[in-house]
C-alpha atoms as a PDB file:
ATOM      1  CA  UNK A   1    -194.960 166.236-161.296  1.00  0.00           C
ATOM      2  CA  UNK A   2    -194.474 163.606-158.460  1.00  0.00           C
ATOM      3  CA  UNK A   3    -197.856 162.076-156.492  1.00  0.00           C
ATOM      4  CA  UNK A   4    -197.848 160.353-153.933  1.00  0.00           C
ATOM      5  CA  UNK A   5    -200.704 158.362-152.615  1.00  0.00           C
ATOM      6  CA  UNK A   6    -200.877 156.515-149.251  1.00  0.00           C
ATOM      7  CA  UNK A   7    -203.237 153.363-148.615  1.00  0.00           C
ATOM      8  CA  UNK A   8    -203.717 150.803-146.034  1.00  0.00           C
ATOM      9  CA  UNK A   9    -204.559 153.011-142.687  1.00  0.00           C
ATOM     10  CA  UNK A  10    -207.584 151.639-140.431  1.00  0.00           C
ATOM     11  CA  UNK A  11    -208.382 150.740-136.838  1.00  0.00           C
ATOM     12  CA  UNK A  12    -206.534 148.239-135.540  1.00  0.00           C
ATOM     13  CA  UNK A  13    -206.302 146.752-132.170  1.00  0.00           C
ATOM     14  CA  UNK A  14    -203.283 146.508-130.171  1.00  0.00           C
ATOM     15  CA  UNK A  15    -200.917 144.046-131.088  1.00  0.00           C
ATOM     16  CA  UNK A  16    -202.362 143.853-134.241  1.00  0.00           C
ATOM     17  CA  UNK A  17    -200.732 144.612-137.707  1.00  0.00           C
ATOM     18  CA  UNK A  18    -201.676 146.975-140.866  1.00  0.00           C
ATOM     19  CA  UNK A  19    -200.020 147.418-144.040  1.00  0.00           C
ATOM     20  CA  UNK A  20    -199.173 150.635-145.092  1.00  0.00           C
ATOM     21  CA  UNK A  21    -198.513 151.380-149.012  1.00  0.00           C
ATOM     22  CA  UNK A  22    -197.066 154.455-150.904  1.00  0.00           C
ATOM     23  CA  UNK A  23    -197.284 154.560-154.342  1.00  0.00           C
ATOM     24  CA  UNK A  24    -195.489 157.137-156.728  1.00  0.00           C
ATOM     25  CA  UNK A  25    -196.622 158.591-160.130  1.00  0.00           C
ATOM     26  CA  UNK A  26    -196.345 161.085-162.322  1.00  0.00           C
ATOM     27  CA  UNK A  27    -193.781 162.253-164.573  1.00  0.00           C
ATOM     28  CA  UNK A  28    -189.937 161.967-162.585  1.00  0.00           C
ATOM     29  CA  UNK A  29    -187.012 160.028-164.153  1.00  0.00           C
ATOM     30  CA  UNK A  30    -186.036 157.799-160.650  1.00  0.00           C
ATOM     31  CA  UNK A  31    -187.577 157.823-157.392  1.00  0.00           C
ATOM     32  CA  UNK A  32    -184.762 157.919-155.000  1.00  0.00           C
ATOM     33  CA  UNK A  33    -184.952 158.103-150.919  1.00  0.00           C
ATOM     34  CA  UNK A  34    -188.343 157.100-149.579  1.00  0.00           C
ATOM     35  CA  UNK A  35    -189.577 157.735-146.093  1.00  0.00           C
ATOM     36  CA  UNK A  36    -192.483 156.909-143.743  1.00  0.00           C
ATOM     37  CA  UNK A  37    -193.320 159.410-141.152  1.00  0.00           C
ATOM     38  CA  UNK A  38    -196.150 160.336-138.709  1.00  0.00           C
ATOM     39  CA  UNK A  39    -197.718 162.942-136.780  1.00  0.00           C
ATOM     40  CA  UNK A  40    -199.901 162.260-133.852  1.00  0.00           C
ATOM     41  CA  UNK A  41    -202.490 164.874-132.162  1.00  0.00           C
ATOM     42  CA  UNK A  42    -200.633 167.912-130.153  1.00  0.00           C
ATOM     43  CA  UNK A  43    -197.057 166.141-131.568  1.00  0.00           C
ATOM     44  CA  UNK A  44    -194.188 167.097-134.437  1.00  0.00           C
ATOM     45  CA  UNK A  45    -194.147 164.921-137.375  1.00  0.00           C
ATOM     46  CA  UNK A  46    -191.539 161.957-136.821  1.00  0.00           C
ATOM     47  CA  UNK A  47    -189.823 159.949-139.535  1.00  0.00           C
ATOM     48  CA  UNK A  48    -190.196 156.378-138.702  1.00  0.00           C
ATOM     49  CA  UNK A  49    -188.224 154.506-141.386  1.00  0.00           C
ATOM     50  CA  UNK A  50    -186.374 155.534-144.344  1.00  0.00           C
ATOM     51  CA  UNK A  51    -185.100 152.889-147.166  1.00  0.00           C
ATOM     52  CA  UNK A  52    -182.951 153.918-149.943  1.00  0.00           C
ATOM     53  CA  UNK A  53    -183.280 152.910-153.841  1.00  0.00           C
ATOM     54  CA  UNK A  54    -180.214 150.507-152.917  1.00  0.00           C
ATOM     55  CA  UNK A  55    -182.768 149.072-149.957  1.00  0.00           C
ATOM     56  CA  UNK A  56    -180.542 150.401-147.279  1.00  0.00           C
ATOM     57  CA  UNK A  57    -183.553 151.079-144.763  1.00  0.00           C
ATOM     58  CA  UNK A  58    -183.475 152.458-141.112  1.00  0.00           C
ATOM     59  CA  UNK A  59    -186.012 152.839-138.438  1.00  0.00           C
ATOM     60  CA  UNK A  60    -186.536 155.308-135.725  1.00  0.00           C
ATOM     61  CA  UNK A  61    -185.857 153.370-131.808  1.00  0.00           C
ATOM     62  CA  UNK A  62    -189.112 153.702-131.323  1.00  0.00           C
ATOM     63  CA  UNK A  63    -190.644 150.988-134.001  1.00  0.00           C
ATOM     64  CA  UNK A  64    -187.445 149.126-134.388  1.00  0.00           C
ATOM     65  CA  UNK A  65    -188.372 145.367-134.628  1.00  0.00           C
ATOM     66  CA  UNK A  66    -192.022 146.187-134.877  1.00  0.00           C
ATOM     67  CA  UNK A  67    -191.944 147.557-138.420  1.00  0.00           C
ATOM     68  CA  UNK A  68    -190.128 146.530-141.964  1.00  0.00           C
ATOM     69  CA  UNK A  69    -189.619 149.518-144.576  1.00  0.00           C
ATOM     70  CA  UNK A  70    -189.100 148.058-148.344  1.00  0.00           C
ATOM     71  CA  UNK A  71    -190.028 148.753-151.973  1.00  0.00           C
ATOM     72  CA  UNK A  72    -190.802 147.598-155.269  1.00  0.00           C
ATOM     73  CA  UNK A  73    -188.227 149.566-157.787  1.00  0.00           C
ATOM     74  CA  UNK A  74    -190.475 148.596-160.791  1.00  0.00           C
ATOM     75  CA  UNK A  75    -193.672 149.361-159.165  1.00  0.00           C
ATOM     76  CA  UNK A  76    -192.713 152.522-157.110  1.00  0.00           C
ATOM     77  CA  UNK A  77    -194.251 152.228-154.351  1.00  0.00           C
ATOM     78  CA  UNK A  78    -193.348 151.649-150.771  1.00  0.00           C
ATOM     79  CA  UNK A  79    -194.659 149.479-147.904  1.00  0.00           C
ATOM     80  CA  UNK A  80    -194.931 149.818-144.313  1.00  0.00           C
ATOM     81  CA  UNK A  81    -195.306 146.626-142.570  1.00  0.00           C
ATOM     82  CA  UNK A  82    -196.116 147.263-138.786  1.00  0.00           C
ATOM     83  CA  UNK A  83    -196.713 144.427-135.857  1.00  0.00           C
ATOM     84  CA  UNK A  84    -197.025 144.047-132.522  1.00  0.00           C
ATOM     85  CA  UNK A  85    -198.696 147.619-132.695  1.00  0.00           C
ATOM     86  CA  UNK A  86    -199.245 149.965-129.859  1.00  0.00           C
ATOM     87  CA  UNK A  87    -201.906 152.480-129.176  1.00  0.00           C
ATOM     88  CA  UNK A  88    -199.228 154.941-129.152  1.00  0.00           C
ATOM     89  CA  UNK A  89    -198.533 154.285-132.635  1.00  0.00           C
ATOM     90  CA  UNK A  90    -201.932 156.423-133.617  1.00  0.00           C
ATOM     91  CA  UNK A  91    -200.837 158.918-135.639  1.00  0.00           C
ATOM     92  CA  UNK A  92    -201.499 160.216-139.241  1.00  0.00           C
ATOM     93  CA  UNK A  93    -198.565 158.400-141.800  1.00  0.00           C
ATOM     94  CA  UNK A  94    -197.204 160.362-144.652  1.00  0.00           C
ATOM     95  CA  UNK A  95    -194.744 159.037-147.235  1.00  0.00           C
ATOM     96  CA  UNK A  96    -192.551 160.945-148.600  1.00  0.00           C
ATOM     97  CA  UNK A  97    -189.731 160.410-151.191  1.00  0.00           C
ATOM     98  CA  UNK A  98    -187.014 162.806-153.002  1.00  0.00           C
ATOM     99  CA  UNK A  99    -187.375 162.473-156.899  1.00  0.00           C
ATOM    100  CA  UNK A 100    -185.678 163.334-160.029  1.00  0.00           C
ATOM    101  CA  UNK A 101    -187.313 164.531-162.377  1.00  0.00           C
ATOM    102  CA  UNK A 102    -185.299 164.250-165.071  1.00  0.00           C
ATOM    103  CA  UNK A 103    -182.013 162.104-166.828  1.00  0.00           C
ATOM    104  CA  UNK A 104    -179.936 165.672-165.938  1.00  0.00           C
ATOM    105  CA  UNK A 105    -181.495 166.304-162.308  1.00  0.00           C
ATOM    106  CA  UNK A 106    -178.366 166.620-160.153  1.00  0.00           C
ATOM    107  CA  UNK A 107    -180.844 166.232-157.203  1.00  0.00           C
ATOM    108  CA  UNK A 108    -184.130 165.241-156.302  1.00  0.00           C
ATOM    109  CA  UNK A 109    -187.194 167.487-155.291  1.00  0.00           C
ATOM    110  CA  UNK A 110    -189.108 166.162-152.225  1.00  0.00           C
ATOM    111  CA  UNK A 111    -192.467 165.592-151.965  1.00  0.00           C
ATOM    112  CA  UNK A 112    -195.141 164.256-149.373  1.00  0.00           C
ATOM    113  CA  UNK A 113    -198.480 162.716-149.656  1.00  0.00           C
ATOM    114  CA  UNK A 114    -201.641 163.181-148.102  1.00  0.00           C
ATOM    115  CA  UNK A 115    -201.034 160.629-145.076  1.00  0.00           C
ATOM    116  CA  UNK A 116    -203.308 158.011-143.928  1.00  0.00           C
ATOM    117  CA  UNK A 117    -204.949 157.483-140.499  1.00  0.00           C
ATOM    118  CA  UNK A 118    -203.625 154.625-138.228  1.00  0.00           C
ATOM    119  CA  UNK A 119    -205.624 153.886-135.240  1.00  0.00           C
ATOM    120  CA  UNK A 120    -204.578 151.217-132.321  1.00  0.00           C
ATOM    121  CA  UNK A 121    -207.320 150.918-129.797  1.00  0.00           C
ATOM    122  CA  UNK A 122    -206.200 149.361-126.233  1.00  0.00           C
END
């Protein structure tokens, strides 16, 4: 149905910057809300920024300033921008974005992908 398929993780050292896309494919009429979150060793998953199809976006306290959500509609796929990053930002990424899967879908289905390593060395 929906895949979603995370690139741009690496090492990185602090205060550095990484790119992070998401792209969606498959079969799915629109691709609606789409999220980045992350899961670090011995933590819960986190969202860190969510950006709606209208480009509403918002960002969790922690990476406020430090990261820009956005998308390309036509492309569907979703970036990840992060600066100024921290080794505390080491975590796994996932996106993860609510589709519909058809013209009549009166909501979407959610689905995640397979997350991407971020590393920030000190």
């Amino acid at each position: 149905q929906v895949q979603l398929v995370e690139s741009g993780g690496g090492l990185v050292q602090a205060g550095g910057s990484l790119r992070l896309s998401c792209a969606a494919s498959g079969s799915f009429f629109s691709i609606d809300v789409m999220r980045w979150y992350r899961q670090a060793p011995g933590k819960r998953r986190e969202l860190v920024a969510v950006i709606t199809s209208g480009d509403s976006s918002n960002y969790a306290d922690s990476v406020k300033g430090r990261f820009t959500i956005s998308r390309d509609n036509a492309k569907n796929t979703v970036y990840l921008q992060m600066s100024s990053l921290k080794p505390e930002d080491t975590a796994v990424y996932y996106c993860n974005a609510d589709a519909k899967l058809t013209i009549y879908s009166n909501y979407g289905l959610n689905y995640w992908g397979q997350g991407t390593q971020v590393t920030v060395s000190s």
